[in-house]
C-alpha atoms as a PDB file:
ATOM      1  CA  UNK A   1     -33.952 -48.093  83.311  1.00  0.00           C
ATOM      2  CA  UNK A   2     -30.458 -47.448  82.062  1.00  0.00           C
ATOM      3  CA  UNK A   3     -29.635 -48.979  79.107  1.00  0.00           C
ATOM      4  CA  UNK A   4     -25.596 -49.639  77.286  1.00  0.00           C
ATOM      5  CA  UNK A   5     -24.595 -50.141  74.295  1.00  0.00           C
ATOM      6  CA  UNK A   6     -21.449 -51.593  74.094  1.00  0.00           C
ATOM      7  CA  UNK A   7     -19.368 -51.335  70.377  1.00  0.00           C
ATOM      8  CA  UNK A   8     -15.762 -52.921  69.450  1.00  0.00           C
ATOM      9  CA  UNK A   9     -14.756 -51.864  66.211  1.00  0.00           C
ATOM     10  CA  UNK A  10     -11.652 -52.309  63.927  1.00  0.00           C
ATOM     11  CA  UNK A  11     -11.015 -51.020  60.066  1.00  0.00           C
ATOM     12  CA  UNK A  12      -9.909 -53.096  58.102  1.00  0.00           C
ATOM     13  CA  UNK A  13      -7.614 -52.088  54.738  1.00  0.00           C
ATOM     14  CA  UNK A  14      -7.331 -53.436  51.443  1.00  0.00           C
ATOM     15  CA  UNK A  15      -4.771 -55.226  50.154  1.00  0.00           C
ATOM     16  CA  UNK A  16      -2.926 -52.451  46.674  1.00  0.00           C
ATOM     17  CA  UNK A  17      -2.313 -54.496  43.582  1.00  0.00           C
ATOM     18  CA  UNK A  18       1.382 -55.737  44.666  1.00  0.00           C
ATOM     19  CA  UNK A  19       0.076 -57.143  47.925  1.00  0.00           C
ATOM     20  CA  UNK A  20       1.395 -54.206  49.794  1.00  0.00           C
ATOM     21  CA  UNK A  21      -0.636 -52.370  52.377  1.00  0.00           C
ATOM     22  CA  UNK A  22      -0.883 -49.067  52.980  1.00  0.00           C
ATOM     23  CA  UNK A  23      -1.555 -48.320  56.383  1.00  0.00           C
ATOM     24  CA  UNK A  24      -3.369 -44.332  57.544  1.00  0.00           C
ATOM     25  CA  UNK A  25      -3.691 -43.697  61.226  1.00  0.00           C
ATOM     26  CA  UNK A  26      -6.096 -41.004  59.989  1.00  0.00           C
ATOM     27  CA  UNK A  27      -8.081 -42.676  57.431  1.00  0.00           C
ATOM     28  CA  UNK A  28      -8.301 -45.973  59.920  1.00  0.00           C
ATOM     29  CA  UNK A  29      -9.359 -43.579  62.918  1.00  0.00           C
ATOM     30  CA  UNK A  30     -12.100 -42.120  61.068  1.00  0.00           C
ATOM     31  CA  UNK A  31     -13.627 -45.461  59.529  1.00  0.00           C
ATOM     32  CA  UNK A  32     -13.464 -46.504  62.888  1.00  0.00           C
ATOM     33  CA  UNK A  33     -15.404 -43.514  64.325  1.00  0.00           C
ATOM     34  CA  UNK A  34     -17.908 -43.342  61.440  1.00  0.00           C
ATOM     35  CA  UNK A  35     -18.977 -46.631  61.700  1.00  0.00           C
ATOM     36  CA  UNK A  36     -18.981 -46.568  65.752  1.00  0.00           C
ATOM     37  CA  UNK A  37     -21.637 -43.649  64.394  1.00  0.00           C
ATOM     38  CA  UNK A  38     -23.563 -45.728  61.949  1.00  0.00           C
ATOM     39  CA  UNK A  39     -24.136 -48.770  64.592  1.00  0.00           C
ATOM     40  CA  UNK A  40     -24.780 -45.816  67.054  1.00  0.00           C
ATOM     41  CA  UNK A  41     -28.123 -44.619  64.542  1.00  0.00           C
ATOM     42  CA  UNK A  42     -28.927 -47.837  64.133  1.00  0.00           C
ATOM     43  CA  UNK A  43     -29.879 -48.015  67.456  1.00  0.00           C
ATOM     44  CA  UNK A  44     -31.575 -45.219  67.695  1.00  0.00           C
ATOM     45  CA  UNK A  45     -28.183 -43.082  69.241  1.00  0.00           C
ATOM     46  CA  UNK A  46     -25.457 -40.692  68.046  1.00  0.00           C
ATOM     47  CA  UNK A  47     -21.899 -39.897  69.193  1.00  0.00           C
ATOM     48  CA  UNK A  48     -23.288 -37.806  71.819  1.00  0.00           C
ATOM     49  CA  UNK A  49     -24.496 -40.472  73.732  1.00  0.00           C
ATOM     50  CA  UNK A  50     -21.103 -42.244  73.951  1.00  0.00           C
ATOM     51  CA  UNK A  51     -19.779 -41.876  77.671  1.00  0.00           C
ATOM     52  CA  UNK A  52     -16.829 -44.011  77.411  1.00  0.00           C
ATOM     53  CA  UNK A  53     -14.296 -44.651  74.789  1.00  0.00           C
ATOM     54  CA  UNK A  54     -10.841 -47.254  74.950  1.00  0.00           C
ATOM     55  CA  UNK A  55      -8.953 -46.606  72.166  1.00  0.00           C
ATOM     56  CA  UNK A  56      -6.142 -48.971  71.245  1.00  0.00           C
ATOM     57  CA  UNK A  57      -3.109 -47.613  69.214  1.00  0.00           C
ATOM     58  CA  UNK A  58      -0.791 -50.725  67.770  1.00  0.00           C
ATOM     59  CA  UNK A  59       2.250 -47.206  67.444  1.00  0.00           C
ATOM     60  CA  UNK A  60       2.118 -44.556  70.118  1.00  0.00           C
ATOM     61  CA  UNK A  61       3.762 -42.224  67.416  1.00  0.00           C
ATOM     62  CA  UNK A  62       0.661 -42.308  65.587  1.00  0.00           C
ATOM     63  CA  UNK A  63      -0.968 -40.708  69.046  1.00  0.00           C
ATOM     64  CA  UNK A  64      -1.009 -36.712  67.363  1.00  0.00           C
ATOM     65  CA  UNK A  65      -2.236 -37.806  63.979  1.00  0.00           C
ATOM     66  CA  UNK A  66      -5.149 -39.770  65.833  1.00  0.00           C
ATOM     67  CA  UNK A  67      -6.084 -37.475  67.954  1.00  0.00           C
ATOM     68  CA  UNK A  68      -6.369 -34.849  64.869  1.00  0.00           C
ATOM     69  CA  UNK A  69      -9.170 -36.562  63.374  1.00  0.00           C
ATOM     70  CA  UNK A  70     -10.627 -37.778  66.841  1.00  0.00           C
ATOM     71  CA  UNK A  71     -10.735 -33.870  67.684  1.00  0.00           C
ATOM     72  CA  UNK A  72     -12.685 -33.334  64.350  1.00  0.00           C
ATOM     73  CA  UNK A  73     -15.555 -35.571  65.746  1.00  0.00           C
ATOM     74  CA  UNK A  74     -15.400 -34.813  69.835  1.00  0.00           C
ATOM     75  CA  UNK A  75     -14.388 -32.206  71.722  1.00  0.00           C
ATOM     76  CA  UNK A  76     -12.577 -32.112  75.207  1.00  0.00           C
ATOM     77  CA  UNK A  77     -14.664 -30.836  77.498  1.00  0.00           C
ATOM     78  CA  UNK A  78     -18.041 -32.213  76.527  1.00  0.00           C
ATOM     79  CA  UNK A  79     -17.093 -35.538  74.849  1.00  0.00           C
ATOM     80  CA  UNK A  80     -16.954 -39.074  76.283  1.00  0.00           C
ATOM     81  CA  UNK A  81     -13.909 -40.091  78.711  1.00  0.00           C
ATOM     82  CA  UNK A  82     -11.299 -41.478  77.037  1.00  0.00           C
ATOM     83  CA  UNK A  83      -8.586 -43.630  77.552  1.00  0.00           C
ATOM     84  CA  UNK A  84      -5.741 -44.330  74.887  1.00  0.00           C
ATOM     85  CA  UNK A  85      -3.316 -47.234  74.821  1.00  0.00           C
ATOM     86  CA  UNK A  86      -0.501 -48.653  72.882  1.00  0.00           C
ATOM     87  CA  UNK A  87      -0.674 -52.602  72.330  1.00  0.00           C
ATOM     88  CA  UNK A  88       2.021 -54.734  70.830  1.00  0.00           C
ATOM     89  CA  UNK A  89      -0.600 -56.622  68.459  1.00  0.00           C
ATOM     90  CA  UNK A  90      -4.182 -56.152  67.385  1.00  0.00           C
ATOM     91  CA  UNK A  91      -5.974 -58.997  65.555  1.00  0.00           C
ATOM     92  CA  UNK A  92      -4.752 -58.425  62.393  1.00  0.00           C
ATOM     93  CA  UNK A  93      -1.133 -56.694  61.361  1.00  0.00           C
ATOM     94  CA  UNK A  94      -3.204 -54.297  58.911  1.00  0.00           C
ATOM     95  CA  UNK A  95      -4.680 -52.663  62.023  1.00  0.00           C
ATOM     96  CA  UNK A  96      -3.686 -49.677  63.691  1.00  0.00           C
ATOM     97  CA  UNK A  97      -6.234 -48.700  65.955  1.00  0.00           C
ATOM     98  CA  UNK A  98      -9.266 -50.364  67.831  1.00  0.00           C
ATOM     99  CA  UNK A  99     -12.104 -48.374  69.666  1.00  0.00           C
ATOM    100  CA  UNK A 100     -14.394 -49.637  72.525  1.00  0.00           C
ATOM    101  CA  UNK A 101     -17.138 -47.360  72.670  1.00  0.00           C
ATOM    102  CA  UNK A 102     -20.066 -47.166  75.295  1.00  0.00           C
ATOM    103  CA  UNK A 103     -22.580 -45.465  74.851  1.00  0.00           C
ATOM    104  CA  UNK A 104     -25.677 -44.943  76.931  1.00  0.00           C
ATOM    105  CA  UNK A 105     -29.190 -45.389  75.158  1.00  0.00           C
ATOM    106  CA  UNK A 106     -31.972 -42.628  74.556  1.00  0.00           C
ATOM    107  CA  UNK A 107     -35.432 -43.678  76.231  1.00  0.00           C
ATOM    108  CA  UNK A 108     -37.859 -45.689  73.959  1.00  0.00           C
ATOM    109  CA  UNK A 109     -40.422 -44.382  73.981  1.00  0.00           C
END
């Protein structure tokens, strides 16, 4: 039997001291991707077992930037499928990206 995991995660930042935000394309993409990898090994899994991943982008222009640190965790030709889209809004203006990840399970065994 095949079994799917199916992951939606979002980073959020914190707030500086003058109630500013400062907002990373990099450092959201790869708090997004680590964690996608911590509820991965929680469930007995590991990047390598993603086969599908939507990414959302709130700016196109942060597309190159993204894909930098995506790149340092999956390569081209043997990572999941991808598909990358801009979005006017995400849930929260102190988002910048959003990943749906699927991954398919190892046996129990």
């Amino acid at each position: 039997m095949l079994e799917l995991l199916e992951v939606s995660f979002s980073f959020l930042v914190k707030e500086l001291p003058d109630g500013s935000f400062q907002l990373d394309i990099k450092e959201q993409t790869k708090a997004v991707i680590q964690n996608i990898k911590s509820i991965l090994e929680l469930s007995g899994a590991t990047l390598n077992n993603l086969v599908d991943l939507t990414v959302f982008l709130k700016d196109m222009n942060d597309y190159n930037d993204f894909n930098e640190v995506y790149n340092q965790f999956f390569d081209a030709k043997t990572g999941p499928s991808r598909t990358t889209v801009a979005v006017k809004d995400l849930p929260s203006p102190k988002l910048l990206i959003e990943i749906k990840a699927v991954a398919v399970m190892p046996a129990y065994r």
